[in-house]
Each structure stands twice: as structure tokens, then as C-alpha cells.
Protein backbone atom coordinates (compact mmCIF):
# COMPACT_ATOMS: atom_id res chain seq x y z
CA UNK A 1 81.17 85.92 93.17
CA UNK A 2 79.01 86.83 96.31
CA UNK A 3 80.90 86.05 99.34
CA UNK A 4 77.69 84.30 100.68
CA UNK A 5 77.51 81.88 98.19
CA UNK A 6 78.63 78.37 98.68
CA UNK A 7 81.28 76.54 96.62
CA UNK A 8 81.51 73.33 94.84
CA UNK A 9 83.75 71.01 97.28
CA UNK A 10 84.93 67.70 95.04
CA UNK A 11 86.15 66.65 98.45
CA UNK A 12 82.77 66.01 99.82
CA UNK A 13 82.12 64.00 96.61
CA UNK A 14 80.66 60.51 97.44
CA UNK A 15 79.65 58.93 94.46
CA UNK A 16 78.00 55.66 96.36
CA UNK A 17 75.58 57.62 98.28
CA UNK A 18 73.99 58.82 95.56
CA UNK A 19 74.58 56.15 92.55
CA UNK A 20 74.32 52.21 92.19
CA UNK A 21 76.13 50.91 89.62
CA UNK A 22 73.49 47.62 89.62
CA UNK A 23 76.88 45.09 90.25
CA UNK A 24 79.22 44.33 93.03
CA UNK A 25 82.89 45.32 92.43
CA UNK A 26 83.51 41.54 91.03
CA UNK A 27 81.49 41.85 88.01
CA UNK A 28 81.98 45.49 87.27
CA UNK A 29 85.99 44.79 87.20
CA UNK A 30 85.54 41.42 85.23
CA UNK A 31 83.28 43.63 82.77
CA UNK A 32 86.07 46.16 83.09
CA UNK A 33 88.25 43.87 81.54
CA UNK A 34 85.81 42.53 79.13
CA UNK A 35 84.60 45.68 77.29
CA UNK A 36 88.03 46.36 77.27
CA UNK A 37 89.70 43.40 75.35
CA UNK A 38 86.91 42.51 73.47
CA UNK A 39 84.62 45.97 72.78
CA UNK A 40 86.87 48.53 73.17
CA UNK A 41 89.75 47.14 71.57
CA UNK A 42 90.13 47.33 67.82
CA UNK A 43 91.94 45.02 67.05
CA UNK A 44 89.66 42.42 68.05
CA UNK A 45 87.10 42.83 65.06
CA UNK A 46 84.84 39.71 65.40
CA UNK A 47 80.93 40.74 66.00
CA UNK A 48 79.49 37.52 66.89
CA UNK A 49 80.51 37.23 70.13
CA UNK A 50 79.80 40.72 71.32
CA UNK A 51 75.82 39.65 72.20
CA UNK A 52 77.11 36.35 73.98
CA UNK A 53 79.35 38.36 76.02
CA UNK A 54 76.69 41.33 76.37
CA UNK A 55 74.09 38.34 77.46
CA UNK A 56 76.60 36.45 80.13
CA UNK A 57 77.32 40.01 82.18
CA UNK A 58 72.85 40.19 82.02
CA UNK A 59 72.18 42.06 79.56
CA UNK A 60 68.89 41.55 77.39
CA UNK A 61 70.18 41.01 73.76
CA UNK A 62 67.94 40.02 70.72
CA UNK A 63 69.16 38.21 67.36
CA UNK A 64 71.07 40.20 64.77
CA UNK A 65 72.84 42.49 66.61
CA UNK A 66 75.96 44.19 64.93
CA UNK A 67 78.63 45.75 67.24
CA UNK A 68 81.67 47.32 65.37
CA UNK A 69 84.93 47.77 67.42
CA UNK A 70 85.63 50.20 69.50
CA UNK A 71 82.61 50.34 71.38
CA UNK A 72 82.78 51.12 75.09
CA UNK A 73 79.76 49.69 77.24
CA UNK A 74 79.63 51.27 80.75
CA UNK A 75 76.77 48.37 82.50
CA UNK A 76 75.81 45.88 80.43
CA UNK A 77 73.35 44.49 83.09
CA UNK A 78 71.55 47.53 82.54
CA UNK A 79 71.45 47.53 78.83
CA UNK A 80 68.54 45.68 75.99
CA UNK A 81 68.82 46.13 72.74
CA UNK A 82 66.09 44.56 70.13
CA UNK A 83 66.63 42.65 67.14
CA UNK A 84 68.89 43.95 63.93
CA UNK A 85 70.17 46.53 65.61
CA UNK A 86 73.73 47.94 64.53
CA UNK A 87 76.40 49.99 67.15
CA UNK A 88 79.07 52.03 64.86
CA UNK A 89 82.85 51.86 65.61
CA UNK A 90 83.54 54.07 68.55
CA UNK A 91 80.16 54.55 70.22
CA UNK A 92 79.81 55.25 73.71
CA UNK A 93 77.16 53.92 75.87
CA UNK A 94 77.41 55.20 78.91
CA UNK A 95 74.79 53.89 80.78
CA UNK A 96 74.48 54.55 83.94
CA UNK A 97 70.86 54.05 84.17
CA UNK A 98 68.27 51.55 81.84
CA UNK A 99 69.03 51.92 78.27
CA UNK A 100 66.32 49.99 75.90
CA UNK A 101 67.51 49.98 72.16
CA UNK A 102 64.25 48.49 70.26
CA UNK A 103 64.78 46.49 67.23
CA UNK A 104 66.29 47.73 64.07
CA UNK A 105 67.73 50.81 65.64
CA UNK A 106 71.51 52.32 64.11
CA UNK A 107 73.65 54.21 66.57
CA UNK A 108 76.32 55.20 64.25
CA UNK A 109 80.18 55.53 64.85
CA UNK A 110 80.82 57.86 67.54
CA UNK A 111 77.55 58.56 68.61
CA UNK A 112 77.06 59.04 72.70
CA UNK A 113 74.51 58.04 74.90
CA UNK A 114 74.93 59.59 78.17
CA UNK A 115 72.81 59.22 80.74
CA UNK A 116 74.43 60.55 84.46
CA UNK A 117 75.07 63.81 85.23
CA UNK A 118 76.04 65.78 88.03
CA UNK A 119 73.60 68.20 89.92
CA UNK A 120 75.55 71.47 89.78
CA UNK A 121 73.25 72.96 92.68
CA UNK A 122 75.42 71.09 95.41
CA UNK A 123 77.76 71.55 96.87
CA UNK A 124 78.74 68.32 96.55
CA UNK A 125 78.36 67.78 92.78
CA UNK A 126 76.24 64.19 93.37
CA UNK A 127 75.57 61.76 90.44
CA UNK A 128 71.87 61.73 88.73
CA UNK A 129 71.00 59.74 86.24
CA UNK A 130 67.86 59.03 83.90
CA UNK A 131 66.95 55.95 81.62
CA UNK A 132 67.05 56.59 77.67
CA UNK A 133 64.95 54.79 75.24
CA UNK A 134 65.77 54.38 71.34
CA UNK A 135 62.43 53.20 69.88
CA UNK A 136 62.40 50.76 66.57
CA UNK A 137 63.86 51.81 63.94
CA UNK A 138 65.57 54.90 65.13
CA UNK A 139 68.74 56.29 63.79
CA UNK A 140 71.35 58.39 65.51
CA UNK A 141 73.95 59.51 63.60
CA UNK A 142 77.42 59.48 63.74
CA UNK A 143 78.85 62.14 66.60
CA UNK A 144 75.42 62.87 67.68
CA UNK A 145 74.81 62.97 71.29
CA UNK A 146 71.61 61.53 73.30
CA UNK A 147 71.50 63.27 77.20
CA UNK A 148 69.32 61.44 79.83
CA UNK A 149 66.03 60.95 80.19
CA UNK A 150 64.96 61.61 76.12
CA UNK A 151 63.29 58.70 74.34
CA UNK A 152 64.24 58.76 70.42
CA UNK A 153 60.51 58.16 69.19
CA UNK A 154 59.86 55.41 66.38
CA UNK A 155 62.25 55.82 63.04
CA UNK A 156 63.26 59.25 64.36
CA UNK A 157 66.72 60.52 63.29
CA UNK A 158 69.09 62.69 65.46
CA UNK A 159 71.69 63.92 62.67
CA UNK A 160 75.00 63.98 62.37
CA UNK A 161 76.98 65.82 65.71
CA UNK A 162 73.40 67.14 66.85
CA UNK A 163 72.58 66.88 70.25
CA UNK A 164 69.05 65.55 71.76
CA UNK A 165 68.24 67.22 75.49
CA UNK A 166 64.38 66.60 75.01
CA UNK A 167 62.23 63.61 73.19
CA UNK A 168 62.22 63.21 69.91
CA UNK A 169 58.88 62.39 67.86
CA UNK A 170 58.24 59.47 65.22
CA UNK A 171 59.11 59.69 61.81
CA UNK A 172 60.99 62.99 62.37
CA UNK A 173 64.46 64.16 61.14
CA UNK A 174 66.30 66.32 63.88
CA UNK A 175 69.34 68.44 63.63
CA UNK A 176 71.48 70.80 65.10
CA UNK A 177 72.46 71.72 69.33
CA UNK A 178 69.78 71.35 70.77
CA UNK A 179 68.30 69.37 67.86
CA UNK A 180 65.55 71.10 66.31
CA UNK A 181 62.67 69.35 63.99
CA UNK A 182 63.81 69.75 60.17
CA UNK A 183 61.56 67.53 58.32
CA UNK A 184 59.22 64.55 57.97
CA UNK A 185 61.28 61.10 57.46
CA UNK A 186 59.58 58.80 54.92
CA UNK A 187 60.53 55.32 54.51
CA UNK A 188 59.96 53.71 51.30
């Protein structure tokens, strides 16, 4: 390390200066206790209240909308998702920033959207985020990973444990870290 170099300092770490959640500490701990009995926790497996609930904390919810157990939302005031459109067992959406979910869109189980990071170029380590959009029809697949700021293009798929850093285009399959372009989806 050169000695002139500064060093990260968690200490000066002040996550309010930098971030707004969108929600005063009342609603974010209600929510807190919401995802947690009724999204996060598996044994509650009913689906059709999980859009109610999504709609009373503000979020913009369409008809249709599947959302398997296990499923921890970070802001729903910050979250719309279209019509028909599924959430696999275990997803995370943690967003910190506006997430739009057209309609007809599949996350599958485990799949992450994260959008906040953390600039490593301070000293101290502030909170950025950037909105993500999943255009109709899109798919990511189970384990795969969406990072801020990419919008998954219409029917686009992110496979399987791949990881999306930049935007996806329509009608295109995607794979790997970082996901690369593998070959023309066609839907019949």
C-alpha cells in the first residue's frame, strides 16, 4: 500500500446523508415485520394476499401476480410490477431505488435484484443506488443476478446463476458472469 493513500473508515459511514429509504421509520419497521411474517416466511404459503399487502405499503401492483414464499422485499413503496407476473421462492428484491417489473415477467427462485452499492472511491464507503427495469415478458432465471441501473429488454432471458452488469436487448438469451449474448429467443 502507498503510505499516501487514504483508507476506507466504516466509522465515518453515514448511510442517511447519502440514501433515502422513501418511508419514515414507522412504515419501514411495520414493513419490516410484514415481509417478514408474510413474504419471507415459508411457512405462510398463501399468494393472494401478497399484492394486497404489496399495494397497502404503496406499491403499484397489477392483476395476476404470483409471489412464492420466501421472498424478501426491501421497499415496497418503491416497487411496480405489471400484470401475470411470477416471483420464485427465495428471490431477493432489494430495492433500494425504482424497480418496474412489466407484465408477464418470471424472476425465478433465487434470483437477485440489487440495486445499491457502495462507492469504493471514499473514504467513507457512501450508498449509490440506480433504478432497474424488467421489460414484458422477461425472464431471469433462477440464481441469476440483476446489478443497478440495467434494464432487462422485452422477453430477454438472463440464465441460470449469470449475472447482468449492463442492459440486456429484446428477444435475446444471455448467459454467463458478466452475461454475454448466446442466442436469439423465439417464442412460438
Amino acid at each position: 500500500m502507498n503510505p499516501t493513500q487514504q483508507q476506507v473508515d466504516l466509522s465515518r459511514f453515514n448511510n442517511t446523508a447519502t440514501f433515502d429509504p422513501g418511508a419514515g421509520v414507522i412504515k419501514r419497521t411495520l414493513w419490516y415485520f410484514t415481509n417478514a411474517l408474510f413474504f419471507l416466511n415459508p411457512a405462510f404459503p398463501f399468494r393472494s394476499p401478497k399484492p394486497w399487502l404489496l399495494r397497502m405499503f404503496g406499491a403499484r401492483v397489477g392483476k395476476g401476480v404470483v409471489i412464492h414464499p420466501g421472498v424478501n422485499i426491501k421497499f415496497p413503496w418503491k416497487l411496480e410490477i405489471g400484470n401475470n407476473s411470477w416471483i420464485g421462492q427465495g428471490a431477493w428484491l432489494d430495492n433500494l431505488d425504482r424497480l418496474s417489473i412489466g407484465n408477464n415477467v418470471v424472476i425465478s427462485q433465487g434470483a437477485m435484484i440489487i440495486q445499491g452499492s457502495h462507492d469504493y472511491k471514499k473514504v467513507d464507503y457512501p450508498t449509490y443506488t440506480k433504478p432497474i427495469v424488467l421489460e414484458d415478458g422477461s425472464w431471469i432465471g433462477a440464481g441469476a443476478i440483476v446489478t443497478l441501473g440495467v434494464t432487462v429488454k422485452s422477453h430477454a432471458v438472463l440464465a441460470v446463476g449469470s449475472v447482468a452488469t449492463k442492459d440486456l436487448e429484446a428477444y435475446t438469451i444471455y448467459q454467463g458472469n458478466p452475461a454475454q449474448p448466446v442466442r436469439e429467443r423465439i417464442v412460438e
